[in-house]
C-alpha atoms as a PDB file:
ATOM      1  CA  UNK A   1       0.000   0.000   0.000  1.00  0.00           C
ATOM      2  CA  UNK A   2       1.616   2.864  -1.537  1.00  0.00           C
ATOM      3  CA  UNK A   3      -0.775   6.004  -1.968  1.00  0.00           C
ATOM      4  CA  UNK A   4      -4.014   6.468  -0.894  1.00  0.00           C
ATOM      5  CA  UNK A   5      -5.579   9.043  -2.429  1.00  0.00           C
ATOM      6  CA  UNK A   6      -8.541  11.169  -0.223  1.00  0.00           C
ATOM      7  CA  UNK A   7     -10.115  14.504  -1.120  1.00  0.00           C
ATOM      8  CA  UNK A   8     -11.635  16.168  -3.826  1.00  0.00           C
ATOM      9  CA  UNK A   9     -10.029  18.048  -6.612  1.00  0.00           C
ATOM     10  CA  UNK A  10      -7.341  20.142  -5.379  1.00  0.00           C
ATOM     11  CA  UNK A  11      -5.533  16.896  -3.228  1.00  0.00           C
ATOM     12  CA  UNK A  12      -5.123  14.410  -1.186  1.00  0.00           C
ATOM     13  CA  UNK A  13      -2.472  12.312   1.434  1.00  0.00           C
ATOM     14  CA  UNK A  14      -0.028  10.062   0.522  1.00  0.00           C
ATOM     15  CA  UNK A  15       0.617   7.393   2.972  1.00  0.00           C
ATOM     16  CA  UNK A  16       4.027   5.821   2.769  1.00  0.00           C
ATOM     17  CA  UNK A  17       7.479   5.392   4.116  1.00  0.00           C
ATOM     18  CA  UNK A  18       6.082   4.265   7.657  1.00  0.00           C
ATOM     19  CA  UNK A  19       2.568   5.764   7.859  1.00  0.00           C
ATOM     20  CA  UNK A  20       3.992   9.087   7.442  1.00  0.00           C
ATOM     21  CA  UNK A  21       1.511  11.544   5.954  1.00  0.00           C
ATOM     22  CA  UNK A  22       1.874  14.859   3.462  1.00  0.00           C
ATOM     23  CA  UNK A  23      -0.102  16.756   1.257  1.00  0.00           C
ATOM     24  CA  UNK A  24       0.274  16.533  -2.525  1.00  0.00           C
ATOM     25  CA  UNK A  25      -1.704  17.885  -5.329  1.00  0.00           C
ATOM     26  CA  UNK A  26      -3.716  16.241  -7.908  1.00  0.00           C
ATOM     27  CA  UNK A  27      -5.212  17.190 -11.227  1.00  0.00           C
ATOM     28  CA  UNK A  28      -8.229  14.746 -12.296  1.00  0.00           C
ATOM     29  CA  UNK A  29      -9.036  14.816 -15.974  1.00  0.00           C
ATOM     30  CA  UNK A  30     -11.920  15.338 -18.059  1.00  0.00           C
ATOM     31  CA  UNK A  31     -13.799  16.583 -14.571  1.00  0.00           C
ATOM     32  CA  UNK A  32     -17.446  17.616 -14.399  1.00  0.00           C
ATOM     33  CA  UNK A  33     -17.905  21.503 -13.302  1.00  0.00           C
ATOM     34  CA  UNK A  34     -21.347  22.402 -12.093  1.00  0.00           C
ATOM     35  CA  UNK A  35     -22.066  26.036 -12.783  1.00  0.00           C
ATOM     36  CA  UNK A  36     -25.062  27.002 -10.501  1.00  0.00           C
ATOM     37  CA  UNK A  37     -27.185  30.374 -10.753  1.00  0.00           C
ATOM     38  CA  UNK A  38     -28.916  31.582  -8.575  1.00  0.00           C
ATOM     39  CA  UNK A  39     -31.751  33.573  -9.957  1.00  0.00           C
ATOM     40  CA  UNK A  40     -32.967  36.176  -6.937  1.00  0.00           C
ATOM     41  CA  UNK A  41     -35.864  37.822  -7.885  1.00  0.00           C
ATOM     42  CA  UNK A  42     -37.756  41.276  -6.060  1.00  0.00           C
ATOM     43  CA  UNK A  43     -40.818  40.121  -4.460  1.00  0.00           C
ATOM     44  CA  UNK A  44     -44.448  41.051  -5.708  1.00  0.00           C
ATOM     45  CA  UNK A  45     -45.938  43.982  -4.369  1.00  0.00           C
ATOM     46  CA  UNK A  46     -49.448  44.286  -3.018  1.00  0.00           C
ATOM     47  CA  UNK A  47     -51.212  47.348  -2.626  1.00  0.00           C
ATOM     48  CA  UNK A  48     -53.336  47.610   0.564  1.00  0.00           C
ATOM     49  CA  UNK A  49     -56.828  49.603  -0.283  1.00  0.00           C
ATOM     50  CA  UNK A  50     -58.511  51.710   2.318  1.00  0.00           C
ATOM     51  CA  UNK A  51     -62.415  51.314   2.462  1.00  0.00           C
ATOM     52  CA  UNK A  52     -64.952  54.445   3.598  1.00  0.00           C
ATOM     53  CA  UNK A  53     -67.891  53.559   5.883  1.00  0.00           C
ATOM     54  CA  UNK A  54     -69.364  55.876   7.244  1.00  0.00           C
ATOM     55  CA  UNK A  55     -69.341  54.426  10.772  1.00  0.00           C
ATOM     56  CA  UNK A  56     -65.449  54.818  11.371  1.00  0.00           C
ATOM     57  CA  UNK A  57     -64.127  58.017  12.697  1.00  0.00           C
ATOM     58  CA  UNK A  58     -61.985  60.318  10.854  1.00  0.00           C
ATOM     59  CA  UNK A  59     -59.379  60.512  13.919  1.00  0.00           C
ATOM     60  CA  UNK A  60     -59.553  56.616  13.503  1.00  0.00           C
ATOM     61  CA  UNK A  61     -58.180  56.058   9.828  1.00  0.00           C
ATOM     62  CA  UNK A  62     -55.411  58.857  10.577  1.00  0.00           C
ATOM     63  CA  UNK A  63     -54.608  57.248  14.060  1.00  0.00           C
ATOM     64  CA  UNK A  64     -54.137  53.699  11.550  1.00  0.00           C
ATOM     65  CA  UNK A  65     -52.120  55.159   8.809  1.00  0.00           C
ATOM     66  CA  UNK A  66     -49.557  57.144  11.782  1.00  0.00           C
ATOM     67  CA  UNK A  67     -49.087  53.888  13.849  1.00  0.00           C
ATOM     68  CA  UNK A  68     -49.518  51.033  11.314  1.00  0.00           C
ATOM     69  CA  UNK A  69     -48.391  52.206   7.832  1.00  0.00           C
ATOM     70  CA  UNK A  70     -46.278  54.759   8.762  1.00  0.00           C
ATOM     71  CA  UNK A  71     -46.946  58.090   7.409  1.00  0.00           C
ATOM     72  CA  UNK A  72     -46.439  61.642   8.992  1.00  0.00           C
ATOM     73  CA  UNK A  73     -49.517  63.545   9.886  1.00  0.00           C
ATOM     74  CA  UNK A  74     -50.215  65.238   7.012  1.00  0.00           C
ATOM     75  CA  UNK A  75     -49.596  62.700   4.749  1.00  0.00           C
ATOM     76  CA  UNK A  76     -52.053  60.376   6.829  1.00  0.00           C
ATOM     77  CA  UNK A  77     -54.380  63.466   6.564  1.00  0.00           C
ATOM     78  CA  UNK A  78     -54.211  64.020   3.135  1.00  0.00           C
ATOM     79  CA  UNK A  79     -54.668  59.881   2.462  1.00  0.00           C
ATOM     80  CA  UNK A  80     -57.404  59.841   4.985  1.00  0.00           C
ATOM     81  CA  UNK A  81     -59.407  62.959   2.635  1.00  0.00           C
ATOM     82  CA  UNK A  82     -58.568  60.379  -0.527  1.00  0.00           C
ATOM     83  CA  UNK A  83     -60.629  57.469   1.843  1.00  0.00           C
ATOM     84  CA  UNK A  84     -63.183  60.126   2.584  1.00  0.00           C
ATOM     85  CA  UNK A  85     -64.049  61.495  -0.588  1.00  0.00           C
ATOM     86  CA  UNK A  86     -63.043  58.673  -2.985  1.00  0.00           C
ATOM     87  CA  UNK A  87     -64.568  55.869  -1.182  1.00  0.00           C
ATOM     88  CA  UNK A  88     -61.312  54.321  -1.084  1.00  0.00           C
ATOM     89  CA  UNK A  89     -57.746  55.246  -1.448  1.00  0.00           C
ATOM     90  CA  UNK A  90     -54.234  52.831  -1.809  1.00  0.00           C
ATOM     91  CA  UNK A  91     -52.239  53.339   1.434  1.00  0.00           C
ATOM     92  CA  UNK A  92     -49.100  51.729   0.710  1.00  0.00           C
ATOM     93  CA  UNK A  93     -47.560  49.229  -1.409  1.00  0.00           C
ATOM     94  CA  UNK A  94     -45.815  46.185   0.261  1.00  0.00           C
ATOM     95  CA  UNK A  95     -45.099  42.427  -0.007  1.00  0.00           C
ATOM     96  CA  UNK A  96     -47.667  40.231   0.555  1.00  0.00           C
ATOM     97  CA  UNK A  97     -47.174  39.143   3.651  1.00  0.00           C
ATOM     98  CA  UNK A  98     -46.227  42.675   5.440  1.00  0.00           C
ATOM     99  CA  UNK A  99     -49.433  43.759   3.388  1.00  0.00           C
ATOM    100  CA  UNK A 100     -51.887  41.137   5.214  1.00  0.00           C
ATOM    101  CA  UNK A 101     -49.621  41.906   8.272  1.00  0.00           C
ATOM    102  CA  UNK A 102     -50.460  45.306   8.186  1.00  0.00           C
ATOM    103  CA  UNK A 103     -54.310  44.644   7.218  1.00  0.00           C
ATOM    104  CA  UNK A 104     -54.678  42.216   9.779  1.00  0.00           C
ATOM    105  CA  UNK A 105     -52.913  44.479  12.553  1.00  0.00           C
ATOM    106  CA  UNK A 106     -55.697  47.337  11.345  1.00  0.00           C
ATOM    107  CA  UNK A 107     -58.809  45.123  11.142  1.00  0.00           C
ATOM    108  CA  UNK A 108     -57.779  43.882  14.745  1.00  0.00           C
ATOM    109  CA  UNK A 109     -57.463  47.442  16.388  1.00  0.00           C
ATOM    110  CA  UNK A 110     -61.369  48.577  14.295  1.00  0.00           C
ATOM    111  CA  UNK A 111     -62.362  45.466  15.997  1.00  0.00           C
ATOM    112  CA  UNK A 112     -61.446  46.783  19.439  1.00  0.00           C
ATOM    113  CA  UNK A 113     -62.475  50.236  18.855  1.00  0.00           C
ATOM    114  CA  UNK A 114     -66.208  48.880  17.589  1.00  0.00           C
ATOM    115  CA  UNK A 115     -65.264  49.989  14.013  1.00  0.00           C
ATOM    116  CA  UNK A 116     -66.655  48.469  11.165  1.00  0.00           C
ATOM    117  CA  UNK A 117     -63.082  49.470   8.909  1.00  0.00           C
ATOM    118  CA  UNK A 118     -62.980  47.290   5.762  1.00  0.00           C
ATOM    119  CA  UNK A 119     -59.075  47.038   3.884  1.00  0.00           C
ATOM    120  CA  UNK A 120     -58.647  44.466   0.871  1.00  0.00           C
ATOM    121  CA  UNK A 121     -55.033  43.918  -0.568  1.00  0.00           C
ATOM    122  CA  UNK A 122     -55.020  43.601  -4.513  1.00  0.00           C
ATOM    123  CA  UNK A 123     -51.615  43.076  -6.375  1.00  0.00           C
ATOM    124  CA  UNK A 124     -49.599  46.217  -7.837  1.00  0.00           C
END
């Protein structure tokens, strides 16, 4: 038992002369090389869709669009007026699962306040 070769493509041991191990390189022809891509795409987005009732306060939606979505007063004020006068307004663009986060977050505080606040999430 001369050489025992162990390792992949760039070497191996050689066990000889008494056990005694060392390193030496080896070349294997006519090898296979796997090239792999990986393809990462940007995730759908979802736009979440305010409904108007006219059961849930004005102080309400702005109160939801501050704490939940995000927005600075006046932007929340001005999206709130879109709700009001529209009958329903897009609030924010997100992927789908922060967009039913934020929808179910919302529907849950309406609940607790006695609101009757609809949202629906339709893709962008």
């Amino acid at each position: 038992m001369d050489v025992q070769p162990s390792g992949g493509r760039y070497g191996g041991k050689t066990v000889g002369n008494g056990g005694k191990e060392r390193e030496t390189k080896m070349s294997v022809q006519g090898e296979t090389r796997e090239d792999t891509r990986i393809n990462i795409r940007r995730p759908r987005h979802y736009r979440v869709i305010m409904h108007n009732d006219d059961f849930t306060s004005m102080e309400f939606v702005v109160e939801i669009l501050m704490e939940i979505f995000h927005k600075n007063e006046a932007e929340a004020q001005r999206l709130m007026m879109m709700v009001h006068e529209g009958g329903k307004a897009a609030v924010g663009s997100y992927p789908y699962d922060i967009a039913v986060t934020k929808v179910q977050a919302a529907a849950a505080r309406a609940k607790e306040a006695g609101f009757p606040f609809r949202m629906t999430i339709e893709e962008a």
